[in-house]
C-alpha atoms as a PDB file:
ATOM      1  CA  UNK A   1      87.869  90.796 201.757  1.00  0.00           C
ATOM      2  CA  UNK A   2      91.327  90.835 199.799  1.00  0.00           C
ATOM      3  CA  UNK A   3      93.286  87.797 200.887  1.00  0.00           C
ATOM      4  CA  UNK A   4      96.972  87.749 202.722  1.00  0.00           C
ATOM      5  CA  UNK A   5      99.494  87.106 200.261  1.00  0.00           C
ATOM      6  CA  UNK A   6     102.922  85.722 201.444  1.00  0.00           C
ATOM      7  CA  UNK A   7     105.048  84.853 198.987  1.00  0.00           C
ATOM      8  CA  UNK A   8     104.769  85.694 195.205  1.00  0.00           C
ATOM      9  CA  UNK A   9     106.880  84.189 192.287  1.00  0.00           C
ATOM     10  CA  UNK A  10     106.224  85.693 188.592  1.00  0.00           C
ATOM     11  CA  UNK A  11     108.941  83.620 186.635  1.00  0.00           C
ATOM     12  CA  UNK A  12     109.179  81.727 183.182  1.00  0.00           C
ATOM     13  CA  UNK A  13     110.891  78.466 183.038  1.00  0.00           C
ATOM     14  CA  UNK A  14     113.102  76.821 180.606  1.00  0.00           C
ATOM     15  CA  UNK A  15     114.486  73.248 179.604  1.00  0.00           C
ATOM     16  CA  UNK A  16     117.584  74.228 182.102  1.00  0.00           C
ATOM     17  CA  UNK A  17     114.748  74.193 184.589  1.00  0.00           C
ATOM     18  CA  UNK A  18     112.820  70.914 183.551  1.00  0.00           C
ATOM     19  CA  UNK A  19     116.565  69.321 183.338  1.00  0.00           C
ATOM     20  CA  UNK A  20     117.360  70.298 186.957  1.00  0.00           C
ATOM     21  CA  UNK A  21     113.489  69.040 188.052  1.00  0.00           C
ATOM     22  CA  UNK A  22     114.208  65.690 186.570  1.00  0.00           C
ATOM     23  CA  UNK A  23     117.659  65.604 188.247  1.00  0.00           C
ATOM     24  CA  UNK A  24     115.684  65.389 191.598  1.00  0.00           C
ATOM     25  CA  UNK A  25     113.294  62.763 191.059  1.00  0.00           C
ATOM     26  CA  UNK A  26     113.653  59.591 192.147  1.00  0.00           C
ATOM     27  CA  UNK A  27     112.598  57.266 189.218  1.00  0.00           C
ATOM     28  CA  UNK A  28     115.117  58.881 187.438  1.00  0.00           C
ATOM     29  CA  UNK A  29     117.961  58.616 189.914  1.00  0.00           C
ATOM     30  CA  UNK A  30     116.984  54.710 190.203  1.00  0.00           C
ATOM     31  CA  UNK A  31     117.416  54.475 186.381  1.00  0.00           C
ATOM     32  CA  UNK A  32     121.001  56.543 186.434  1.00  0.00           C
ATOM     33  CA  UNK A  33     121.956  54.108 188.904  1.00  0.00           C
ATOM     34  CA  UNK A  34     120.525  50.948 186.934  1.00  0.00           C
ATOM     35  CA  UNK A  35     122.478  52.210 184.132  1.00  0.00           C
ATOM     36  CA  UNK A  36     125.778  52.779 186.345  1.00  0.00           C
ATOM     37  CA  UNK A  37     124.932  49.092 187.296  1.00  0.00           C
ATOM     38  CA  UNK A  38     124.533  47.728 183.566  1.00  0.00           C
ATOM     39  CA  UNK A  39     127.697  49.918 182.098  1.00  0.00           C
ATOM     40  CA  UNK A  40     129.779  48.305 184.813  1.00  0.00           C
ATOM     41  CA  UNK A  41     128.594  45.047 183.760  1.00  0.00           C
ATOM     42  CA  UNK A  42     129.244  45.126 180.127  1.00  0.00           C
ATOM     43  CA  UNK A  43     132.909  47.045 180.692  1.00  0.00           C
ATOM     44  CA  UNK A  44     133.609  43.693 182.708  1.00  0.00           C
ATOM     45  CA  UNK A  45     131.944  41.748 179.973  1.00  0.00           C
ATOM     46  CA  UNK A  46     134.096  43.456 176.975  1.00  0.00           C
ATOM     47  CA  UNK A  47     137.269  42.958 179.684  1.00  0.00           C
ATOM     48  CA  UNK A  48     136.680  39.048 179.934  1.00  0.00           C
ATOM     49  CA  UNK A  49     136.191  38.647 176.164  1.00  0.00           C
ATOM     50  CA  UNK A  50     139.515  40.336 175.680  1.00  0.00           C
ATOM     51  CA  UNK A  51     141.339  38.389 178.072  1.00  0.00           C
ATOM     52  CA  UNK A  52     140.031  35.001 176.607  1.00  0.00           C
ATOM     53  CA  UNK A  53     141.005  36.472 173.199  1.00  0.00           C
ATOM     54  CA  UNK A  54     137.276  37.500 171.807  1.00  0.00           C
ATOM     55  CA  UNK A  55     138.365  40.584 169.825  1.00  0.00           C
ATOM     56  CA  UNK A  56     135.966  41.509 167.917  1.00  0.00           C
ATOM     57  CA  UNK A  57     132.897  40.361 170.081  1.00  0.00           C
ATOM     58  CA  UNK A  58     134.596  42.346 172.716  1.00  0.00           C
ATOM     59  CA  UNK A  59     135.112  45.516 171.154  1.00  0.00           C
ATOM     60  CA  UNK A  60     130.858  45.168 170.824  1.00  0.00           C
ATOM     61  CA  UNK A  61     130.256  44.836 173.805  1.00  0.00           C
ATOM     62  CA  UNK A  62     132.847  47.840 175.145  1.00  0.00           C
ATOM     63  CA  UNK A  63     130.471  50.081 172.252  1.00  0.00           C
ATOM     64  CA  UNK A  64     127.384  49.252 174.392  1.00  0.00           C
ATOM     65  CA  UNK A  65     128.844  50.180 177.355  1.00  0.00           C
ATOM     66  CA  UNK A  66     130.484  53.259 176.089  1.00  0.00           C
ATOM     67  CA  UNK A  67     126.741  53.849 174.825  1.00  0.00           C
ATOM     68  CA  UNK A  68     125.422  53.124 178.195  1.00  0.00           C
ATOM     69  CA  UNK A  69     127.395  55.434 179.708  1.00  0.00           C
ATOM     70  CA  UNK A  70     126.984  58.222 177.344  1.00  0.00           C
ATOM     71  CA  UNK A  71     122.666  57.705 177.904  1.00  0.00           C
ATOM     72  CA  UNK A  72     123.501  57.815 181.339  1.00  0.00           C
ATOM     73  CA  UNK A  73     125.371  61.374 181.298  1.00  0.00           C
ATOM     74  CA  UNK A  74     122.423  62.571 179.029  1.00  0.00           C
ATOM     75  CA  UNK A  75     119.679  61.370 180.679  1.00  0.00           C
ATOM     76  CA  UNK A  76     118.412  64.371 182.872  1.00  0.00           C
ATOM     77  CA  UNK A  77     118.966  66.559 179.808  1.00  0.00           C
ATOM     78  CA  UNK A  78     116.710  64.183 177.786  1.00  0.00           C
ATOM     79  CA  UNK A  79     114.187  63.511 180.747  1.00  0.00           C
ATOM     80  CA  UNK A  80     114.040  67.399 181.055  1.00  0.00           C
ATOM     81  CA  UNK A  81     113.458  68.380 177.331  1.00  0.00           C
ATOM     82  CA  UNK A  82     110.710  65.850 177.539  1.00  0.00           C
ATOM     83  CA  UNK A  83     109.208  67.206 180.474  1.00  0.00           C
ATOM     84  CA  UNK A  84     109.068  70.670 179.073  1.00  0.00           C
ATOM     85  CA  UNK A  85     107.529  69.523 175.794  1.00  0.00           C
ATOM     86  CA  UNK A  86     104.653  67.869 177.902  1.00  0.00           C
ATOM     87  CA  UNK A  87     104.456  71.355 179.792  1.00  0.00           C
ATOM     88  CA  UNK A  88     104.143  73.255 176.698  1.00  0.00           C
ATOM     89  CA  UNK A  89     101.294  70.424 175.526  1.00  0.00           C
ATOM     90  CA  UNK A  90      99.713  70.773 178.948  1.00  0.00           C
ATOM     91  CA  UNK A  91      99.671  75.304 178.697  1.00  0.00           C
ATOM     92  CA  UNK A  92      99.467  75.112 175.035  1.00  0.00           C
ATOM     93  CA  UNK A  93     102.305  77.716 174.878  1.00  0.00           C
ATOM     94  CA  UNK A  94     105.946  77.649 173.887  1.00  0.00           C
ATOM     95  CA  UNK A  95     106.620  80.311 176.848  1.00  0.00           C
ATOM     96  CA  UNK A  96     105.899  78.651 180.605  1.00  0.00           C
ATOM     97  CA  UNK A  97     104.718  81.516 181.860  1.00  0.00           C
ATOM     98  CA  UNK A  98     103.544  81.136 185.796  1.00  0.00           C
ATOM     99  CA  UNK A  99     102.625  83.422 188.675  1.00  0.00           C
ATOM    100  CA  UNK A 100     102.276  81.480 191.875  1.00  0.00           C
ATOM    101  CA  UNK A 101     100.939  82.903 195.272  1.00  0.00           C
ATOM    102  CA  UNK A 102     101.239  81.724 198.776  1.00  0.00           C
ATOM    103  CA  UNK A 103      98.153  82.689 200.854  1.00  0.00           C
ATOM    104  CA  UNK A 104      97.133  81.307 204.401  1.00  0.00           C
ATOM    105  CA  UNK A 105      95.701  78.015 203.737  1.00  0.00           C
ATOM    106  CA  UNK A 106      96.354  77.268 200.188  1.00  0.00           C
ATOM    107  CA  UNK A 107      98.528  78.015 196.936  1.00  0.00           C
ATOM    108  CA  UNK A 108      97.402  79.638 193.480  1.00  0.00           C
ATOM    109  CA  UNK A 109      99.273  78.873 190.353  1.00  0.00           C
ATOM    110  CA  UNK A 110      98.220  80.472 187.356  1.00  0.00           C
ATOM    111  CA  UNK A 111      99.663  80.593 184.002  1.00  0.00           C
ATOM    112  CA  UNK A 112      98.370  81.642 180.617  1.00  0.00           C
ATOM    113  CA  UNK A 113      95.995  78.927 180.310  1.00  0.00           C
ATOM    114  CA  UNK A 114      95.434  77.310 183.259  1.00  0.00           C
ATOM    115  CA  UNK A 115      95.318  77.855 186.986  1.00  0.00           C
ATOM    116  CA  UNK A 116      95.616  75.423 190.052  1.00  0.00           C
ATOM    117  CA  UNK A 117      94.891  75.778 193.395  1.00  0.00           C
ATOM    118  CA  UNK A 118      97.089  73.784 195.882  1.00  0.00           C
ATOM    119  CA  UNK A 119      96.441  73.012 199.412  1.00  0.00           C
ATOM    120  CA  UNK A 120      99.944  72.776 201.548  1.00  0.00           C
ATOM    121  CA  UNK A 121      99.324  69.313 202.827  1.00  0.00           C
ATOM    122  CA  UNK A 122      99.163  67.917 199.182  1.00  0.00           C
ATOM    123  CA  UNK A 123     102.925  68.174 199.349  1.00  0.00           C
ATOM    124  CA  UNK A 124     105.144  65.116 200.271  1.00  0.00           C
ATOM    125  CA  UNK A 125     108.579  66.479 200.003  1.00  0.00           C
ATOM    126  CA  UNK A 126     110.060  69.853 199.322  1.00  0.00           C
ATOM    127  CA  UNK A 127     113.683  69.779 197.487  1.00  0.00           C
ATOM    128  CA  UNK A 128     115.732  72.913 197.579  1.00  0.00           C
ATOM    129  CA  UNK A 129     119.031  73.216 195.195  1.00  0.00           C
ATOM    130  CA  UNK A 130     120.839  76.583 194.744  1.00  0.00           C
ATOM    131  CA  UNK A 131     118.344  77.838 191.991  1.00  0.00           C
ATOM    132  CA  UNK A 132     115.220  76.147 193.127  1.00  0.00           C
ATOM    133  CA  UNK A 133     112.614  74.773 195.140  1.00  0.00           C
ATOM    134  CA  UNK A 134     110.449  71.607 194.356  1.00  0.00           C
ATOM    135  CA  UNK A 135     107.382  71.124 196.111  1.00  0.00           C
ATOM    136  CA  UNK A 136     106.557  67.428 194.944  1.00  0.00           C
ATOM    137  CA  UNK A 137     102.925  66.562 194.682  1.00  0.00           C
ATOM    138  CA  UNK A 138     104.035  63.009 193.935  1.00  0.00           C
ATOM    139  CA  UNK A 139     107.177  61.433 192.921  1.00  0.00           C
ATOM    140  CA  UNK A 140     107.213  62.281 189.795  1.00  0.00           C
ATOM    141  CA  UNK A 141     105.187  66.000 189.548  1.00  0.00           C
ATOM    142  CA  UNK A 142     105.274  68.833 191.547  1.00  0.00           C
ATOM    143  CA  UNK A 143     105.677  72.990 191.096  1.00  0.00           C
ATOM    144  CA  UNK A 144     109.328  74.005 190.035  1.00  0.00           C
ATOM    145  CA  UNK A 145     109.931  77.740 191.802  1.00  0.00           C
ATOM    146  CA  UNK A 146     113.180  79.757 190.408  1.00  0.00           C
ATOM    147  CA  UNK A 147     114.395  81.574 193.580  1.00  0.00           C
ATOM    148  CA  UNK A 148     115.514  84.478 191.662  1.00  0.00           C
ATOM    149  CA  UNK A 149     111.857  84.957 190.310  1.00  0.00           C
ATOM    150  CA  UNK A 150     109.787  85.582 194.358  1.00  0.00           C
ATOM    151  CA  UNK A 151     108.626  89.345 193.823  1.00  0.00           C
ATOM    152  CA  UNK A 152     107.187  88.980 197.204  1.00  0.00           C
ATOM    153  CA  UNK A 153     108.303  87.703 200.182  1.00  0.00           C
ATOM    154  CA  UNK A 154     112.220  86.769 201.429  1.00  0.00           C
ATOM    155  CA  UNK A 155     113.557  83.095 200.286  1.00  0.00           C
ATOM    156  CA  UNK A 156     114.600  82.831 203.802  1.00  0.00           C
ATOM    157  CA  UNK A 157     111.232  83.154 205.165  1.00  0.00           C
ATOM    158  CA  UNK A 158     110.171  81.490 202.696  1.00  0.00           C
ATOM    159  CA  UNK A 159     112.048  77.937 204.053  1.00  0.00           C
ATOM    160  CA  UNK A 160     110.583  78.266 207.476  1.00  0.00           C
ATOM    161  CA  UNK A 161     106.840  79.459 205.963  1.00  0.00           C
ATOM    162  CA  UNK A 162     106.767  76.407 203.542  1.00  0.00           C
ATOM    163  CA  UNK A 163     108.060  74.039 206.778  1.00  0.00           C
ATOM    164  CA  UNK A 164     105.505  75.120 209.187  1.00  0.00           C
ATOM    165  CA  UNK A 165     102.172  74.768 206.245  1.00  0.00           C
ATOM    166  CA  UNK A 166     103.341  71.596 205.004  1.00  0.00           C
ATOM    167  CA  UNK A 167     105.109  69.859 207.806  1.00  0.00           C
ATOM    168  CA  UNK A 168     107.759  68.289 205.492  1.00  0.00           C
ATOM    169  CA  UNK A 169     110.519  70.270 204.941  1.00  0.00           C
END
């Protein structure tokens, strides 16, 4: 018997992708805003040693915090590139190739070297942006869907399927 496909999504991602997955998760929010924290810090620092006349020492610590801030703005971009390295590692393939189907009770995800098979309640939290949907395994992993890549299936009924099999959303 041929099983009840849902939803399909045929897509290849990208570091743009990766970047926008790592955007979401929460470790790396926590260390944006440990480095907001630490940037605010050192500006004050480099402000104090100018007031009390420390020059020089303050112009080094205003270059930290300039570099602070600088990682900070990068750091999704760099968190991304890395993830998408480790992808390519994982599929042994430059191209990240997937097709993923949605069937009654479970989820396939294939791509050119490996395949997965997912059951809904694995998921702990679904994130949607404008381009995507993140079904998070765990905080820090879970299958990146490009909305302009479902061959099968409406995105719109796609939001309420996804709510009702994992419970989540």
């Amino acid at each position: 018997m041929e099983e009840l496909i849902y939803f399909r999504v045929n897509q290849t991602l990208g570091v743009r992708d990766y970047t926008e997955f790592s955007k979401k998760l929460a470790a790396v929010k926590m260390v944006r805003i440990t480095y907001i924290i630490l940037s605010v810090l050192l500006l004050g620092i480099a402000v104090l040693m100018l007031a009390i006349e420390q020059g020089a020492t303050a112009i080094i610590w205003a270059i930290i915090a300039v570099s602070a801030i600088i990682l900070l703005i990068r750091y999704p971009k760099i968190m991304g590139n890395n993830l998408f390295k480790n992808s390519q590692k994982v599929h042994n393939s430059n191209l990240l190739q997937s097709e993923t189907v949605f069937c009654e009770d479970h989820i396939f995800d294939n791509s050119r070297n490996s395949s997965l098979t997912l059951e809904y309640s694995q998921f702990e939290k679904i994130i949607e942006t404008n381009e995507h949907f993140f079904l998070m395994i765990t905080k820090t992993t879970g299958l990146i869907l490009r909305k302009d890549s479902f061959t099968q299936g409406d995105i719109n009924q796609f939001r309420g399927f996804i709510a009702s099999k994992s419970h989540i959303f």
